[in-house]
Structures are given as structure tokens and as C-alpha cells.
N, C-alpha and C. Protein backbone atom coordinates (compact mmCIF):
# COMPACT_ATOMS: atom_id res chain seq x y z
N UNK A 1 -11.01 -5.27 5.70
CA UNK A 1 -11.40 -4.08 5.01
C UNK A 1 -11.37 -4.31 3.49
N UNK A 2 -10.78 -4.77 3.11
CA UNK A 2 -9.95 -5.44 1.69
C UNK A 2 -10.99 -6.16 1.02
N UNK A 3 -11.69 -7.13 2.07
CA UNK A 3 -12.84 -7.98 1.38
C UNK A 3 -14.42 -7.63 1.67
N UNK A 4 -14.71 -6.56 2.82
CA UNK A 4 -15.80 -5.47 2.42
C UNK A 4 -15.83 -4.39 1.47
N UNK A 5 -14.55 -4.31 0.99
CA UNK A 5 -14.17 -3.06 -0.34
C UNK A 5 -14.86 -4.18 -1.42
N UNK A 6 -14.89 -5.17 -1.34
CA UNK A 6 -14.86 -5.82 -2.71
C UNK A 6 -13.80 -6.17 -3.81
N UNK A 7 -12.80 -6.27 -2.85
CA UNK A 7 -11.24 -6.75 -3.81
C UNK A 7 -11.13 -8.13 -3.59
N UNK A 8 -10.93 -9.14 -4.84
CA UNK A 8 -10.53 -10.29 -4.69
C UNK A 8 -9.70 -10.62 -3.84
N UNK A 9 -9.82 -11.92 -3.27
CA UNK A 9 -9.25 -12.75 -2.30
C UNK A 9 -7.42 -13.06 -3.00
N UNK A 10 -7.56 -12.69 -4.26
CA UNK A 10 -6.38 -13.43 -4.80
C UNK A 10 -5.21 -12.44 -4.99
N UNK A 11 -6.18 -11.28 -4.94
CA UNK A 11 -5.05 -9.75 -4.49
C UNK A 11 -4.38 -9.95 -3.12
N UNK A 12 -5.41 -10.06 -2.23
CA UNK A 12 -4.76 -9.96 -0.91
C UNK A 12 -4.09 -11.51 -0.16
N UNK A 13 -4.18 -12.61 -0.89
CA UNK A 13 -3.47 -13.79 -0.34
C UNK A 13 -2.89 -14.16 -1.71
N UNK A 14 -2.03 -13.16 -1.81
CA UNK A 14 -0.93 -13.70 -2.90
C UNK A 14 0.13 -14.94 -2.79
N UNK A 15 -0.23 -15.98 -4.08
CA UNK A 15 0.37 -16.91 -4.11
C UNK A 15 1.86 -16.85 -4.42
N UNK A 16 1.57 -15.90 -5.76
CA UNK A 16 2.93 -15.61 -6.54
C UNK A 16 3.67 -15.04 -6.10
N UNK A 17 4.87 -14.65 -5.35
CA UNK A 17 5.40 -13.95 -4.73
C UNK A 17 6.70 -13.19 -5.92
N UNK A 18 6.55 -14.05 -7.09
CA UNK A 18 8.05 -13.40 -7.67
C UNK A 18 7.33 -12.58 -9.29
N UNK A 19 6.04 -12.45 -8.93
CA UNK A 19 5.64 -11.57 -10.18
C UNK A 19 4.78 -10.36 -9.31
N UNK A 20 5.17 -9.52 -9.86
CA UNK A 20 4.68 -8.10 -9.54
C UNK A 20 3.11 -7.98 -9.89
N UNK A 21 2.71 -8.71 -10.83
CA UNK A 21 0.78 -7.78 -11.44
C UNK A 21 0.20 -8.23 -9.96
N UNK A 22 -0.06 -9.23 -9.55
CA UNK A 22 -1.09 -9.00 -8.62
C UNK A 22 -0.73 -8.08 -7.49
N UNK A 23 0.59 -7.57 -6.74
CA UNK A 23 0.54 -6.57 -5.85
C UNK A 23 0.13 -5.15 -6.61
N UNK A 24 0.55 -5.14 -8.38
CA UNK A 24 0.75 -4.13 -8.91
C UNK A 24 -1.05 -3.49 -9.12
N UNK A 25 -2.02 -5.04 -9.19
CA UNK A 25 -3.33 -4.77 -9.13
C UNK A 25 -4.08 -4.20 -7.64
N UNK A 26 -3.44 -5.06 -6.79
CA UNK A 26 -4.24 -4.89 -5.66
C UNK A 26 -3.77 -3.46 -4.89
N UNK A 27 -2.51 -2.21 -5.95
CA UNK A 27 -2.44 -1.06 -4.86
C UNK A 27 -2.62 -0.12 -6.43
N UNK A 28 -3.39 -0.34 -7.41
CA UNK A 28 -3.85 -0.04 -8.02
C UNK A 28 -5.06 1.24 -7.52
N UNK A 29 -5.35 2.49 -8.93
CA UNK A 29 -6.20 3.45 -8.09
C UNK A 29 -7.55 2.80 -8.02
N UNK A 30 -8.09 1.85 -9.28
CA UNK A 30 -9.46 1.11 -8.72
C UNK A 30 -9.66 0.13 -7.69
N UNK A 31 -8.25 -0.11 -6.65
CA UNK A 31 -8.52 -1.21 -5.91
C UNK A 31 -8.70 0.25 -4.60
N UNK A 32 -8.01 1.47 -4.84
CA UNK A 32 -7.63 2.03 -3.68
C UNK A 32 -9.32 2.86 -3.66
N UNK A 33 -9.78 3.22 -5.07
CA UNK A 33 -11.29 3.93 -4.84
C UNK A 33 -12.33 2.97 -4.54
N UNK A 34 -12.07 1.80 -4.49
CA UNK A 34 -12.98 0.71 -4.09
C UNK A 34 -12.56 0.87 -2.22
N UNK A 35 -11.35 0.51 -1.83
CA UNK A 35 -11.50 0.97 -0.62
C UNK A 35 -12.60 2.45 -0.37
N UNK A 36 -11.94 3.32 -0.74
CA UNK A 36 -12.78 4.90 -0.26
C UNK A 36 -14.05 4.88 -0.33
N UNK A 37 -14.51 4.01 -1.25
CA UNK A 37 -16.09 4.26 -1.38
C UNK A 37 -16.68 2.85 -0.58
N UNK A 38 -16.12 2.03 0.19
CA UNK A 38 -16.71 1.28 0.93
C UNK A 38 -17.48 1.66 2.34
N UNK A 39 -17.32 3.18 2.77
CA UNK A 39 -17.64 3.63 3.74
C UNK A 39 -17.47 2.98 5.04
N UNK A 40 -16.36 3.22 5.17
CA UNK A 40 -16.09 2.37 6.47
C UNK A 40 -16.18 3.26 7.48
N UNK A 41 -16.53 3.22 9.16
CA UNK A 41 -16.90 3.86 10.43
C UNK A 41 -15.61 4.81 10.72
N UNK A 42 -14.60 3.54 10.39
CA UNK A 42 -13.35 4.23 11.63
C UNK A 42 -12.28 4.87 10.43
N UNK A 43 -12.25 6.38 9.90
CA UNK A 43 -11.57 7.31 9.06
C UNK A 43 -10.07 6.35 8.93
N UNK A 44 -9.69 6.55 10.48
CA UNK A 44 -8.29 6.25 10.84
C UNK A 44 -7.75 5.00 9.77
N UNK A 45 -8.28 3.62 10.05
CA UNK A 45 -7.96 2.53 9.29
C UNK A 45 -7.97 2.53 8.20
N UNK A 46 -8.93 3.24 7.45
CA UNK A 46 -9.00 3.33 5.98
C UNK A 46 -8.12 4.45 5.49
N UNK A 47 -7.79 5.45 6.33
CA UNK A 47 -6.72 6.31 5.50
C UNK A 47 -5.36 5.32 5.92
N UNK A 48 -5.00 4.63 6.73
CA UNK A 48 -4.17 3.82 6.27
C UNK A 48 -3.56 3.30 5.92
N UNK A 49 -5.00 2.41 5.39
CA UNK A 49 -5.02 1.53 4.36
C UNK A 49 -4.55 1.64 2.79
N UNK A 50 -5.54 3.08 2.83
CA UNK A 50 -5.28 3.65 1.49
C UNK A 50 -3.84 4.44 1.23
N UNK A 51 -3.36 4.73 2.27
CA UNK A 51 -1.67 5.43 2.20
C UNK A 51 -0.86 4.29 2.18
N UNK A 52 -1.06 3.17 2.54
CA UNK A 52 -0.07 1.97 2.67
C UNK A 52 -0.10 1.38 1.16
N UNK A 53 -1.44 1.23 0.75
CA UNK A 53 -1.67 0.97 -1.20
C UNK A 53 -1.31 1.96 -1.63
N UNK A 54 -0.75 2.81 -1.94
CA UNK A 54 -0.43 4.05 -2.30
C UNK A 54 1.25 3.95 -2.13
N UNK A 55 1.78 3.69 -0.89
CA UNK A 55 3.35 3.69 -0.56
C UNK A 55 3.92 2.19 -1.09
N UNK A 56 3.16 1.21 -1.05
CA UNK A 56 2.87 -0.27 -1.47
C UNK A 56 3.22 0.02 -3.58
N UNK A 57 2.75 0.88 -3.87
CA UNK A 57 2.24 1.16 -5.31
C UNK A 57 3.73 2.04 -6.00
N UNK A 58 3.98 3.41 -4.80
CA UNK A 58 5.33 3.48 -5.58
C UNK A 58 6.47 3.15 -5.06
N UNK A 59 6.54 1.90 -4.29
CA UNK A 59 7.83 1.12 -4.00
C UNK A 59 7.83 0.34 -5.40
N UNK A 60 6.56 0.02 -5.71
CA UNK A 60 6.95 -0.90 -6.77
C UNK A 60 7.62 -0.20 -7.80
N UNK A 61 6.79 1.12 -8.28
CA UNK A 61 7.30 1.66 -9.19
C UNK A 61 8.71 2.23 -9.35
N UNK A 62 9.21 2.63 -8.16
CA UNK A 62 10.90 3.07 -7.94
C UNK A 62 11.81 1.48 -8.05
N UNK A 63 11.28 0.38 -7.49
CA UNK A 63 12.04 -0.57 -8.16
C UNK A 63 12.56 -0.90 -9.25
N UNK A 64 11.25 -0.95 -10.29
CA UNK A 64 10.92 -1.11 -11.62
C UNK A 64 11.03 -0.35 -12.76
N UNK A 65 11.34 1.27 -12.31
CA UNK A 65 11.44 1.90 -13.56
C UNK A 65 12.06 2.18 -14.48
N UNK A 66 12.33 2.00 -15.25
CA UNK A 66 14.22 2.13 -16.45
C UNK A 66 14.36 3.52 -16.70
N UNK A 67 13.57 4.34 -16.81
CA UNK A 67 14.03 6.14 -16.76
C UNK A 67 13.17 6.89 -14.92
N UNK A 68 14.59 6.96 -14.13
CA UNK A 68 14.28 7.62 -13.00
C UNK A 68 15.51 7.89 -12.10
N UNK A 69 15.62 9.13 -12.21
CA UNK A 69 16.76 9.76 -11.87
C UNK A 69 16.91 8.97 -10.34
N UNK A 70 18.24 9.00 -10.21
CA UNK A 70 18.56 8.55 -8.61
C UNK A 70 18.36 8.91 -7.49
N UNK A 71 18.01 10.20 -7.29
CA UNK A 71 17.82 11.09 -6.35
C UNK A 71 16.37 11.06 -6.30
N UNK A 72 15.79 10.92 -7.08
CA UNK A 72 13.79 10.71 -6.97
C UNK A 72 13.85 9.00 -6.37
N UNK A 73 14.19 8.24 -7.11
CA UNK A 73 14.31 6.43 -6.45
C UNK A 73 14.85 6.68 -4.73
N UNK A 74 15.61 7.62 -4.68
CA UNK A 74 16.76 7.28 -3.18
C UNK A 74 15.44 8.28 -2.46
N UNK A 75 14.69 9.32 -2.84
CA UNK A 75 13.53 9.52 -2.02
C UNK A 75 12.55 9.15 -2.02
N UNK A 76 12.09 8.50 -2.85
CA UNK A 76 10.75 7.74 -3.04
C UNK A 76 11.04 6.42 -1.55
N UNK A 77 12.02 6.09 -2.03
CA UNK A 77 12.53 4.75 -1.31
C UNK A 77 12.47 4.85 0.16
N UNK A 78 13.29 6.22 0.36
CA UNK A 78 13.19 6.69 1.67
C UNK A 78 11.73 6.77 2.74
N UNK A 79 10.84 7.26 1.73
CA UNK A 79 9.82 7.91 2.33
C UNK A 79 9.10 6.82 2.51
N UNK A 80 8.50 5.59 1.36
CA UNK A 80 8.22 4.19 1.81
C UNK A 80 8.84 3.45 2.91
N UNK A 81 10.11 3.73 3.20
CA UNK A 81 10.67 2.84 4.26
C UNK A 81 10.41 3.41 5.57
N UNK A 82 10.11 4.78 5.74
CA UNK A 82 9.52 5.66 6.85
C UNK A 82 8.19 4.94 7.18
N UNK A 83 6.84 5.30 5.83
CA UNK A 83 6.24 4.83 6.07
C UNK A 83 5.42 3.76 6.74
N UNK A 84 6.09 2.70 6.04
CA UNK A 84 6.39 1.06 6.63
C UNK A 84 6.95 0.82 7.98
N UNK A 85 7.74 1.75 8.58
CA UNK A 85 8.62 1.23 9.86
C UNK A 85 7.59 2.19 11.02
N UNK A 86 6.92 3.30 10.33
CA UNK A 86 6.58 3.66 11.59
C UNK A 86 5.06 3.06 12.46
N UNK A 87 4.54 2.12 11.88
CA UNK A 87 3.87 1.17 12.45
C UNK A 87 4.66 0.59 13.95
N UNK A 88 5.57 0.60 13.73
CA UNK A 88 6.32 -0.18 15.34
C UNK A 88 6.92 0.54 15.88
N UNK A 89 6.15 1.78 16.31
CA UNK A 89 6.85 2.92 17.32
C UNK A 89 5.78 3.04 18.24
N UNK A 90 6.35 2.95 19.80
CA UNK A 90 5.54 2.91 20.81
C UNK A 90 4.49 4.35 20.59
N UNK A 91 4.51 5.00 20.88
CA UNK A 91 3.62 6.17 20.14
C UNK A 91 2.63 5.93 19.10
N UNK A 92 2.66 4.85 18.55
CA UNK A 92 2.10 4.52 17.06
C UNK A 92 0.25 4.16 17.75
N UNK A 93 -0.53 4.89 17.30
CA UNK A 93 -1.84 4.54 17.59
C UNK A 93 -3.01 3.46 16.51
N UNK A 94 -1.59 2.97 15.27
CA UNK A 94 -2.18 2.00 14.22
C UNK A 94 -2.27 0.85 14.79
N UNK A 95 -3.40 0.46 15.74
CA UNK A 95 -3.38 -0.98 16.07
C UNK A 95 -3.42 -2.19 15.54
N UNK A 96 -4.18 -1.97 14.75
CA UNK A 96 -3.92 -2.89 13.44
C UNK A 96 -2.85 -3.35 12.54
N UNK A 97 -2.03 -2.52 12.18
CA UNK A 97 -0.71 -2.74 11.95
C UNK A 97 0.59 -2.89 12.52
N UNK A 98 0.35 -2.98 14.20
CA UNK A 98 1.39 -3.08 15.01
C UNK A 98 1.82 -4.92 15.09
């Protein structure tokens, strides 16, 4: 989906693993409106996609921020880790991400 959106190959097979810009580019809002406007068939995968760049986007930012109260980080954090885990629940109809 990533490389019919038209997002570089170097967003999505990240080499660098200990610097933040390229995940910080690839869940970026022009990487996420490049998804939306690729018109893809199946709604399901692309909303997703685009909620996972989006939950992907403020994990980073609750890591990283030097002014953010604790109680916004301890729910931000929360709600990404929901996000992320509920891919592997028998119920889960994201086949793609199972």
C-alpha cells in the first residue's frame, strides 16, 4: 500500500534504526494524505494503515517531548499500546496485520 501511495522505499525499509527522522517522515501528515488519496478498493486496510501512521506518529512524539505533562504521555502511551496489541486478538478481522 506504502509503495502504490508513492512513499519511498527508504521510509518503509528502514536502515537506521536509532534515529527517529525517517519513521518521523514516513508517519508524517504528507506521507499519511499520500496514503488517502491513493484510492485504494478495500476502506478497511487503508484506514488502518492510516490510524497505525497516526498511533506510529504520536508514540514518537510522547517519547520525545521535553514539555508534556505525565498524565497526557501515560495516555497517549496507553492508547498506542492498545492500538498495536489489538491486531492479535482472535476476533481481530485485520488480516494483514495479524
Amino acid at each position: 500500500m506504502l509503495k502504490v501511495a508513492g512513499i519511498t522505499t527508504e521510509l518503509w525499509r528502514i536502515d537506521d534504526y536509532a534515529s527517529d527522522a525517517l519513521p518521523l517522515r514516513l508517519a508524517s501528515a504528507a506521507s499519511v494524505e499520500k496514503v488517502i488519496k491513493s484510492d485504494f478498493d478495500d476502506i478497511g486496510n487503508l484506514a488502518v494503515t492510516v490510524m497505525s501512521l497516526v498511533f506510529m506518529r504520536l508514540r514518537s512524539y510522547v517519547v520525545n517531548a521535553r514539555v508534556l505533562d505525565w498524565k497526557q504521555r501515560a495516555i497517549n502511551t496507553w492508547s498506542t499500546l492498545l492500538w498495536f496489541t489489538s491486531f492479535h486478538t482472535s476476533g481481530s478481522t485485520m488480516i494483514a496485520n495479524k
